[in-house]
Protein backbone atom coordinates (compact mmCIF):
# COMPACT_ATOMS: atom_id res chain seq x y z
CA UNK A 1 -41.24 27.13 -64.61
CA UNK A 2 -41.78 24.02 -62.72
CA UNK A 3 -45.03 23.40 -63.62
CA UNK A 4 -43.30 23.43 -67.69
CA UNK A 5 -40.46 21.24 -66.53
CA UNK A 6 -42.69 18.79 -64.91
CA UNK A 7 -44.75 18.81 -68.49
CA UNK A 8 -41.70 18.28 -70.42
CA UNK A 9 -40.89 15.54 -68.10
CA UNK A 10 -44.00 14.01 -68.10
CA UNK A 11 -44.16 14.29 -72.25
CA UNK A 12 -41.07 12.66 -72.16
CA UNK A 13 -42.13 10.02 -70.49
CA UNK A 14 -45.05 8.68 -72.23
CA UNK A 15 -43.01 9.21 -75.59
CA UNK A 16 -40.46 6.81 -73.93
CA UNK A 17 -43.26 4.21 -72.84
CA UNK A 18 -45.02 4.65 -76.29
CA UNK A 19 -41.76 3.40 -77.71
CA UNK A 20 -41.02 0.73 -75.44
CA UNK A 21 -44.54 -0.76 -76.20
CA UNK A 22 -43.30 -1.03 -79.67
CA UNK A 23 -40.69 -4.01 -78.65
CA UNK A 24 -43.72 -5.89 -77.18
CA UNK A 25 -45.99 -5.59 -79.93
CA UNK A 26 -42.71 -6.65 -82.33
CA UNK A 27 -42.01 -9.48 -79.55
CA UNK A 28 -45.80 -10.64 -79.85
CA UNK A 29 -46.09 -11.69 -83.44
CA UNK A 30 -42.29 -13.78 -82.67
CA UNK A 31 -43.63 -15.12 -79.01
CA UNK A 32 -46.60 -16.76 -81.01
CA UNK A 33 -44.43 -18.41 -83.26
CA UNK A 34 -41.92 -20.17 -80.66
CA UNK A 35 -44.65 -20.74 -78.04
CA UNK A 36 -44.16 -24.48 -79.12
CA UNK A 37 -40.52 -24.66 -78.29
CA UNK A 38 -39.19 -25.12 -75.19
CA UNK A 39 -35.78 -24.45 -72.93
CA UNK A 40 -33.24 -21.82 -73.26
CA UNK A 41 -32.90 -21.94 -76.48
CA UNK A 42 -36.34 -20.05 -77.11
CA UNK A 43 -34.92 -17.43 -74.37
CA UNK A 44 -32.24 -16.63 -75.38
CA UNK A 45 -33.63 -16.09 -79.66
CA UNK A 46 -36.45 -13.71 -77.44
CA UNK A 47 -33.66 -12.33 -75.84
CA UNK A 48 -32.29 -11.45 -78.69
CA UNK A 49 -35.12 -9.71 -80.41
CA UNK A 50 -35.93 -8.13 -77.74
CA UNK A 51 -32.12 -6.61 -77.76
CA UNK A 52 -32.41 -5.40 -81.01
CA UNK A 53 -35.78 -3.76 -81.24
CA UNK A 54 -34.19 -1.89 -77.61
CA UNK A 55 -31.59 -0.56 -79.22
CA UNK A 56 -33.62 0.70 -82.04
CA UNK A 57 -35.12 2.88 -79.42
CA UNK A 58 -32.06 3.94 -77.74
CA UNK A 59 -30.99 5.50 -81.03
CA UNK A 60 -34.56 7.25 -81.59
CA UNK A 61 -34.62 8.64 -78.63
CA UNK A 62 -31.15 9.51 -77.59
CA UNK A 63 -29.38 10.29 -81.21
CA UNK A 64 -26.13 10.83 -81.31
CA UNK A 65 -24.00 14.08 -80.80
CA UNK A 66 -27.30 15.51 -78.84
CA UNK A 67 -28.05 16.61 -75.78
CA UNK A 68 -30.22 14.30 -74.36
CA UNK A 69 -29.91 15.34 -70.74
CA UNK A 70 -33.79 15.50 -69.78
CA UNK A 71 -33.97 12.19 -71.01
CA UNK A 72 -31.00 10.56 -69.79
CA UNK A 73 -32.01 11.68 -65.99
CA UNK A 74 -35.24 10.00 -66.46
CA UNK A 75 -33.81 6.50 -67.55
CA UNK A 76 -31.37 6.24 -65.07
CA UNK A 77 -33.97 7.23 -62.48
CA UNK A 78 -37.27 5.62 -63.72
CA UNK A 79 -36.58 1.98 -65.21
CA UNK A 80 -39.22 0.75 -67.11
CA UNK A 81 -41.59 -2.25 -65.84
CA UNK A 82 -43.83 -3.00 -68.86
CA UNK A 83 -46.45 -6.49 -68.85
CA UNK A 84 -49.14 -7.91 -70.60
CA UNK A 85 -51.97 -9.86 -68.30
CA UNK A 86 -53.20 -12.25 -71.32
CA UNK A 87 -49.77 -13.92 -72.21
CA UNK A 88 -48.06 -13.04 -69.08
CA UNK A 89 -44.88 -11.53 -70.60
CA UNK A 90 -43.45 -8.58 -69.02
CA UNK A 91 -40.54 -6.33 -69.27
CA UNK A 92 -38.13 -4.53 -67.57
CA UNK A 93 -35.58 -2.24 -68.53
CA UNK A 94 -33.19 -0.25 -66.79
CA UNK A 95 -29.66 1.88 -67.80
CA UNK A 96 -27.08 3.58 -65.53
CA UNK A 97 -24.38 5.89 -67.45
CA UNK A 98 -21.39 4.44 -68.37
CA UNK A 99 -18.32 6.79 -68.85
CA UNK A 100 -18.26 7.78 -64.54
CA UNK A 101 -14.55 6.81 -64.10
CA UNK A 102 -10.96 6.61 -66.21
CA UNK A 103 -11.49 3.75 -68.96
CA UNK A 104 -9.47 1.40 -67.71
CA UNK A 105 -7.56 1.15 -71.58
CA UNK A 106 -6.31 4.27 -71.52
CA UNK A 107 -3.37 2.76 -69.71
CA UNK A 108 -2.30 1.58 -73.54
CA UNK A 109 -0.11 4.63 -74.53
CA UNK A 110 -1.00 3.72 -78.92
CA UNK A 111 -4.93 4.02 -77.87
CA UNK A 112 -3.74 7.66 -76.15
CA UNK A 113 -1.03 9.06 -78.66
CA UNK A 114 -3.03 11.76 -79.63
CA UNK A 115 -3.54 13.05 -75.72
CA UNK A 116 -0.90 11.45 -73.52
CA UNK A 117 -2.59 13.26 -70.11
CA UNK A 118 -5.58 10.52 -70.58
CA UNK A 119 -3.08 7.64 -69.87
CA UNK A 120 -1.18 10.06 -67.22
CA UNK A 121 -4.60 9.92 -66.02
CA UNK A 122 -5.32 6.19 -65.46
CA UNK A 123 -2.01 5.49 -64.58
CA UNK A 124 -2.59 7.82 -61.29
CA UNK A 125 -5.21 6.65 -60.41
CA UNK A 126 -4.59 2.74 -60.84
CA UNK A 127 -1.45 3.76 -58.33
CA UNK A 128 -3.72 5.69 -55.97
CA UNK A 129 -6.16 3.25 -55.81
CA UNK A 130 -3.34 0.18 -55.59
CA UNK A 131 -2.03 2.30 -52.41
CA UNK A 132 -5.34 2.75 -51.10
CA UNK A 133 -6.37 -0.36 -51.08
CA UNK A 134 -2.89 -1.69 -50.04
CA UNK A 135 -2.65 -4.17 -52.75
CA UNK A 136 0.44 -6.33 -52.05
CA UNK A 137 1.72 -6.46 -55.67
CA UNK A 138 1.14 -3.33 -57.09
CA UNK A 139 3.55 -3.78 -60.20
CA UNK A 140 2.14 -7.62 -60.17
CA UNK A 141 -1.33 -5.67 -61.05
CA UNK A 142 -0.39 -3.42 -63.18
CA UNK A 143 1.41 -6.01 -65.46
CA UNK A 144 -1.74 -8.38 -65.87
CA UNK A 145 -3.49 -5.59 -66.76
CA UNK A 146 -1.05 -4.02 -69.58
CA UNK A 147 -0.74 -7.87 -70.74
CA UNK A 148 -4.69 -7.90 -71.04
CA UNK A 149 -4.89 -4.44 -72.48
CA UNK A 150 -2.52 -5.00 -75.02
CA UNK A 151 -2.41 -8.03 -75.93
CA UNK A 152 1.48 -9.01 -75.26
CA UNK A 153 2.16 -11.31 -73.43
CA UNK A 154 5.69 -12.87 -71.88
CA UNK A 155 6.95 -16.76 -72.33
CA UNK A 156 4.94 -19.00 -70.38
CA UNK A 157 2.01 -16.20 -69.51
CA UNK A 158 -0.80 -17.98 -72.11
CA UNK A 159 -3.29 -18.02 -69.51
CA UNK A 160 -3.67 -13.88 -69.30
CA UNK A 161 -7.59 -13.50 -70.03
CA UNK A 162 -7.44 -11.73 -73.18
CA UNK A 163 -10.33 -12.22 -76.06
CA UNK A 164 -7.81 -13.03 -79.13
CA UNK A 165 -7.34 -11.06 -81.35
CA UNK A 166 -9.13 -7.84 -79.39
CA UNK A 167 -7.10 -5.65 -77.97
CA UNK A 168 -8.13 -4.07 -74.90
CA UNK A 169 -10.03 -4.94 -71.65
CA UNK A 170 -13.68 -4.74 -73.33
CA UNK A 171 -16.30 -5.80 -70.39
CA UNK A 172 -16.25 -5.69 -66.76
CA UNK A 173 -16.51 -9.45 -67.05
CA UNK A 174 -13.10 -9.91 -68.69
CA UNK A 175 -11.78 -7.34 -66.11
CA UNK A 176 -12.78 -9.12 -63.17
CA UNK A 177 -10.30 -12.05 -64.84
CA UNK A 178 -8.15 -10.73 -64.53
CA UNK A 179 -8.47 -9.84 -60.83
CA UNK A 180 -9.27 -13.22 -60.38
CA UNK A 181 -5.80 -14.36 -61.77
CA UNK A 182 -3.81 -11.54 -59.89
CA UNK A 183 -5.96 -13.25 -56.71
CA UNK A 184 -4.56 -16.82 -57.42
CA UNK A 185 -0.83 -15.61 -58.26
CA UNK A 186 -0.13 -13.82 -55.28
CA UNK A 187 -2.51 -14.68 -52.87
CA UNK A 188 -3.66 -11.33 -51.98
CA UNK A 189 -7.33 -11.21 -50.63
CA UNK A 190 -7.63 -7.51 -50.25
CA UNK A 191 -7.91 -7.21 -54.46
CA UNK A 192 -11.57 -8.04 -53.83
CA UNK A 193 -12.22 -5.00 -51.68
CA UNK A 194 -11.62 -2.49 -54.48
CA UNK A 195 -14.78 -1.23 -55.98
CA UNK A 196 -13.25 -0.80 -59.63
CA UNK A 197 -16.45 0.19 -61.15
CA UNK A 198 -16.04 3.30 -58.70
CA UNK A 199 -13.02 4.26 -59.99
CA UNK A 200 -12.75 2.73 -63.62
CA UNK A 201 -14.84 1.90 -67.14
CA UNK A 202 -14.57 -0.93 -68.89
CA UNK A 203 -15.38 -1.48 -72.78
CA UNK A 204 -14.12 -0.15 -76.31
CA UNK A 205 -12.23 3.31 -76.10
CA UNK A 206 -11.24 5.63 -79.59
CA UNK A 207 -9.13 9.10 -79.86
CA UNK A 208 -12.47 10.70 -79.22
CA UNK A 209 -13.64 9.18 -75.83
CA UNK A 210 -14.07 11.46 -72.76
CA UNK A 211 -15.16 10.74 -69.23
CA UNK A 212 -18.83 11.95 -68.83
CA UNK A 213 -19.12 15.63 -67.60
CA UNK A 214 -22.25 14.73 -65.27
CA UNK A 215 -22.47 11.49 -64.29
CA UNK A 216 -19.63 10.53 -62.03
CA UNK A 217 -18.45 8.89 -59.04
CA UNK A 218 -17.49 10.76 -55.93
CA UNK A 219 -14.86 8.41 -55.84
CA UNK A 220 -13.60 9.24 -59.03
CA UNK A 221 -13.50 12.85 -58.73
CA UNK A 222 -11.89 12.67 -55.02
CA UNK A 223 -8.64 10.53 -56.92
CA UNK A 224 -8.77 12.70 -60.17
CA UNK A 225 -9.08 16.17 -58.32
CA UNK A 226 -6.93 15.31 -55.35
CA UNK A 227 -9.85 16.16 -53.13
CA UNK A 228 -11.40 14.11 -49.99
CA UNK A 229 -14.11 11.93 -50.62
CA UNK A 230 -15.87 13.49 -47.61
CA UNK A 231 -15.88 17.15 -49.19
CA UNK A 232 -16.99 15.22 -52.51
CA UNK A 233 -20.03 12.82 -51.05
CA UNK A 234 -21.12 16.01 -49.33
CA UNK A 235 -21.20 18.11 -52.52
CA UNK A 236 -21.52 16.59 -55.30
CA UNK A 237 -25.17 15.21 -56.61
CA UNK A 238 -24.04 12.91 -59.85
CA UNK A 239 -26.59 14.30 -62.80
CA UNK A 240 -27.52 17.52 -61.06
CA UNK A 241 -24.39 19.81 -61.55
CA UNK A 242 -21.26 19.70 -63.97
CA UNK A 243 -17.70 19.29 -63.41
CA UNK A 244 -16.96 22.30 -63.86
CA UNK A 245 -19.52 23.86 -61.87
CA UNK A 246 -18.43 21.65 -58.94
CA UNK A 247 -14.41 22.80 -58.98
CA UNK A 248 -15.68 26.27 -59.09
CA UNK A 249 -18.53 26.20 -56.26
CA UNK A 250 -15.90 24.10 -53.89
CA UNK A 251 -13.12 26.82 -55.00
CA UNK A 252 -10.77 24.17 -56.82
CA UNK A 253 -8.53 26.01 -59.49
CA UNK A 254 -7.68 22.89 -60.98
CA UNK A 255 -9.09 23.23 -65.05
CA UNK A 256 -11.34 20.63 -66.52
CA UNK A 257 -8.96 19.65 -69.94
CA UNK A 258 -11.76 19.18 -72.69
CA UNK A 259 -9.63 16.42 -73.94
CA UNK A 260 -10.57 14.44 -71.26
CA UNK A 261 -13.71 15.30 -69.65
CA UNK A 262 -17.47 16.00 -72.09
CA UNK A 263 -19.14 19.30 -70.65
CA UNK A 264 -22.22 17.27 -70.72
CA UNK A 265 -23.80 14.15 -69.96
CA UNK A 266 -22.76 11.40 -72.71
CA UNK A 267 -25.10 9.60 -74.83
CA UNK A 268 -23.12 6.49 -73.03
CA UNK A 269 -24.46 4.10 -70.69
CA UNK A 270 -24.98 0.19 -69.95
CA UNK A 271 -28.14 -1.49 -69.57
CA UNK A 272 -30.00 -4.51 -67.98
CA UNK A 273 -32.83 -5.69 -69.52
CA UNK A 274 -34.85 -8.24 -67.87
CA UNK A 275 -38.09 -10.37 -69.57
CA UNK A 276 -40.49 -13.44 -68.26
CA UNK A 277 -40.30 -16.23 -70.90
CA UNK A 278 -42.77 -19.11 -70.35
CA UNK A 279 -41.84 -20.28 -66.44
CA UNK A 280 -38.88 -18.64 -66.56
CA UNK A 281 -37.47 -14.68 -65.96
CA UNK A 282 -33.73 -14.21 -68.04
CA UNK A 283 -31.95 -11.03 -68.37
CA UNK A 284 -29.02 -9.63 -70.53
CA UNK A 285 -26.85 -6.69 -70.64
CA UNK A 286 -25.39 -4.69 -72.89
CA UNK A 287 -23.80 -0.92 -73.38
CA UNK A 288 -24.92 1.64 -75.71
CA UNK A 289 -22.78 4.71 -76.50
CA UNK A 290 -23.17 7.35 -79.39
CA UNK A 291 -25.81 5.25 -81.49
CA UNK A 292 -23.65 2.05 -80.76
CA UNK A 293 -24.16 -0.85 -78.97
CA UNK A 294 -21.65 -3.56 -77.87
CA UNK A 295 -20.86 -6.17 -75.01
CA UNK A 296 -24.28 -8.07 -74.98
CA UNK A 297 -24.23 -10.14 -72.80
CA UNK A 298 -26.88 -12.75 -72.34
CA UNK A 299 -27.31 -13.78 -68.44
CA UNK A 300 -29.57 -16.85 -69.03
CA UNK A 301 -32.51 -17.96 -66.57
CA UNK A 302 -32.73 -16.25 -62.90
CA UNK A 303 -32.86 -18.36 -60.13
């Protein structure tokens, strides 16, 4: 049985490289064409091939509404490091999953009609985490963030970060805004100990969005489950087990609701994507969930 998994994997693998090596042979025929040009510019129009023929392959390879478990444990474990000796460009490409904690819009009761115990959900553990972390102005908090989730704002409050006219906190970038802006209003330091990405997602949420089922923090389950983090770090291997199967081994009668949590791992996760352009080395980002891909974000040259 080993021996077949180990095949499987392996098969998997040099399908997955095969592919890749079709966004360098696309990225060839372009490079030849701008080899001329000079500065970021050049970068950041390779940058964006390079995105696109990517997330062609994301799609082949991890289609929506399958599951793609095999091959989501080998991209998040095995980033790809692709180069070419004659022209000296190289690649490298790796994803983590995305969905591991509350999205941080469910807090907007109109994006959770359908299943109020989703913003029940992040509104727990915003206050858990607030009192953890002893944040001075919890309600202070909580209002920038409702202001940047929805989009309302009170007299005199113009400078909430907010991309007009999107609704909702849609990148980890805009997030950390508005932590920056709580930071300057009250003067409260200890805002920058929280690890939010531990506890919270950040991008585009619909009716149908659930936390993945396999990939996610130990911190998240310890708030969500009411469970020490200890008992949790101890126990739980993120991509190896279920939810599910975790409550039940550690004897937790608490049910998994189905309206909030996938039984599976999620087609869902954000990637870096890194490339050597003339003298330089730029990267970008950029999430892909379902077949869809959003927030790119180009990073520009690395120092």
């Amino acid at each position: 049985m080993d021996k077949r998994k180990r095949g499987i994997a392996l098969f998997i693998t040099l399908m997955v490289i095969a592919s890749i090596m079709s966004i360098i042979a696309v990225s060839f025929t372009y490079l030849e064409k701008v080899q001329k040009d000079a500065g970021t510019t050049s970068a950041v129009i390779q940058g964006n091939l390079l995105y696109t023929n990517t997330v062609t392959v994301l799609k082949r390879f991890f289609p929506s509404g399958r599951d793609n478990a095999e091959k989501l444990e080998l991209i998040y474990t095995m980033p790809l490091v692709l180069s070419e000796a004659k022209s000296g460009f190289g690649l490298n490409l790796s994803c983590k999953p995305l969905m591991v904690g509350v999205p941080i819009n469910w807090l907007d009761k109109d994006l959770t009609a359908q299943a109020p115990e989703k913003m029940n959900l992040a509104k727990d553990t915003l206050a858990i985490v607030m009192e953890r972390y002893d944040i001075e102005e919890p309600n202070g908090l909580e209002e920038l963030l409702m202001q940047a989730i929805t989009g309302k704002t009170t007299e005199n409050e113009d400078y909430i970060p907010r991309l007009k006219p999107q609704k909702g906190i849609i990148s980890k970038q805009q997030f950390n805004r508005v932590i920056t802006n709580y930071r300057l209003r009250y003067d409260d330091s200890k805002i920058l100990n929280v690890p939010w990405d531990r506890y919270f997602t950040f991008g585009k949420v619909n009716e149908k969005t659930k936390i993945d089922g396999v990939y996610l923090t130990p911190e998240f389950i310890s708030v969500a489950f009411d469970i020490p983090i200890e008992i949790v770090q101890e126990s739980w291997i993120s991509g190896e087990s279920t939810l599910a199967s975790f409550l039940r081994e550690n004897s937790i009668i608490t049910p998994v609701n189905k309206k909030i949590y996938a039984n599976k791992a999620l087609n869902a996760m954000h990637c870096e994507q890194s490339y050597a352009y003339k003298d330089g080395y730029y990267t970008f980002n950029f999430d892909y969930i379902e077949g869809r891909s959003g927030n790119f974000e180009f990073n520009g040259k690395k120092q």
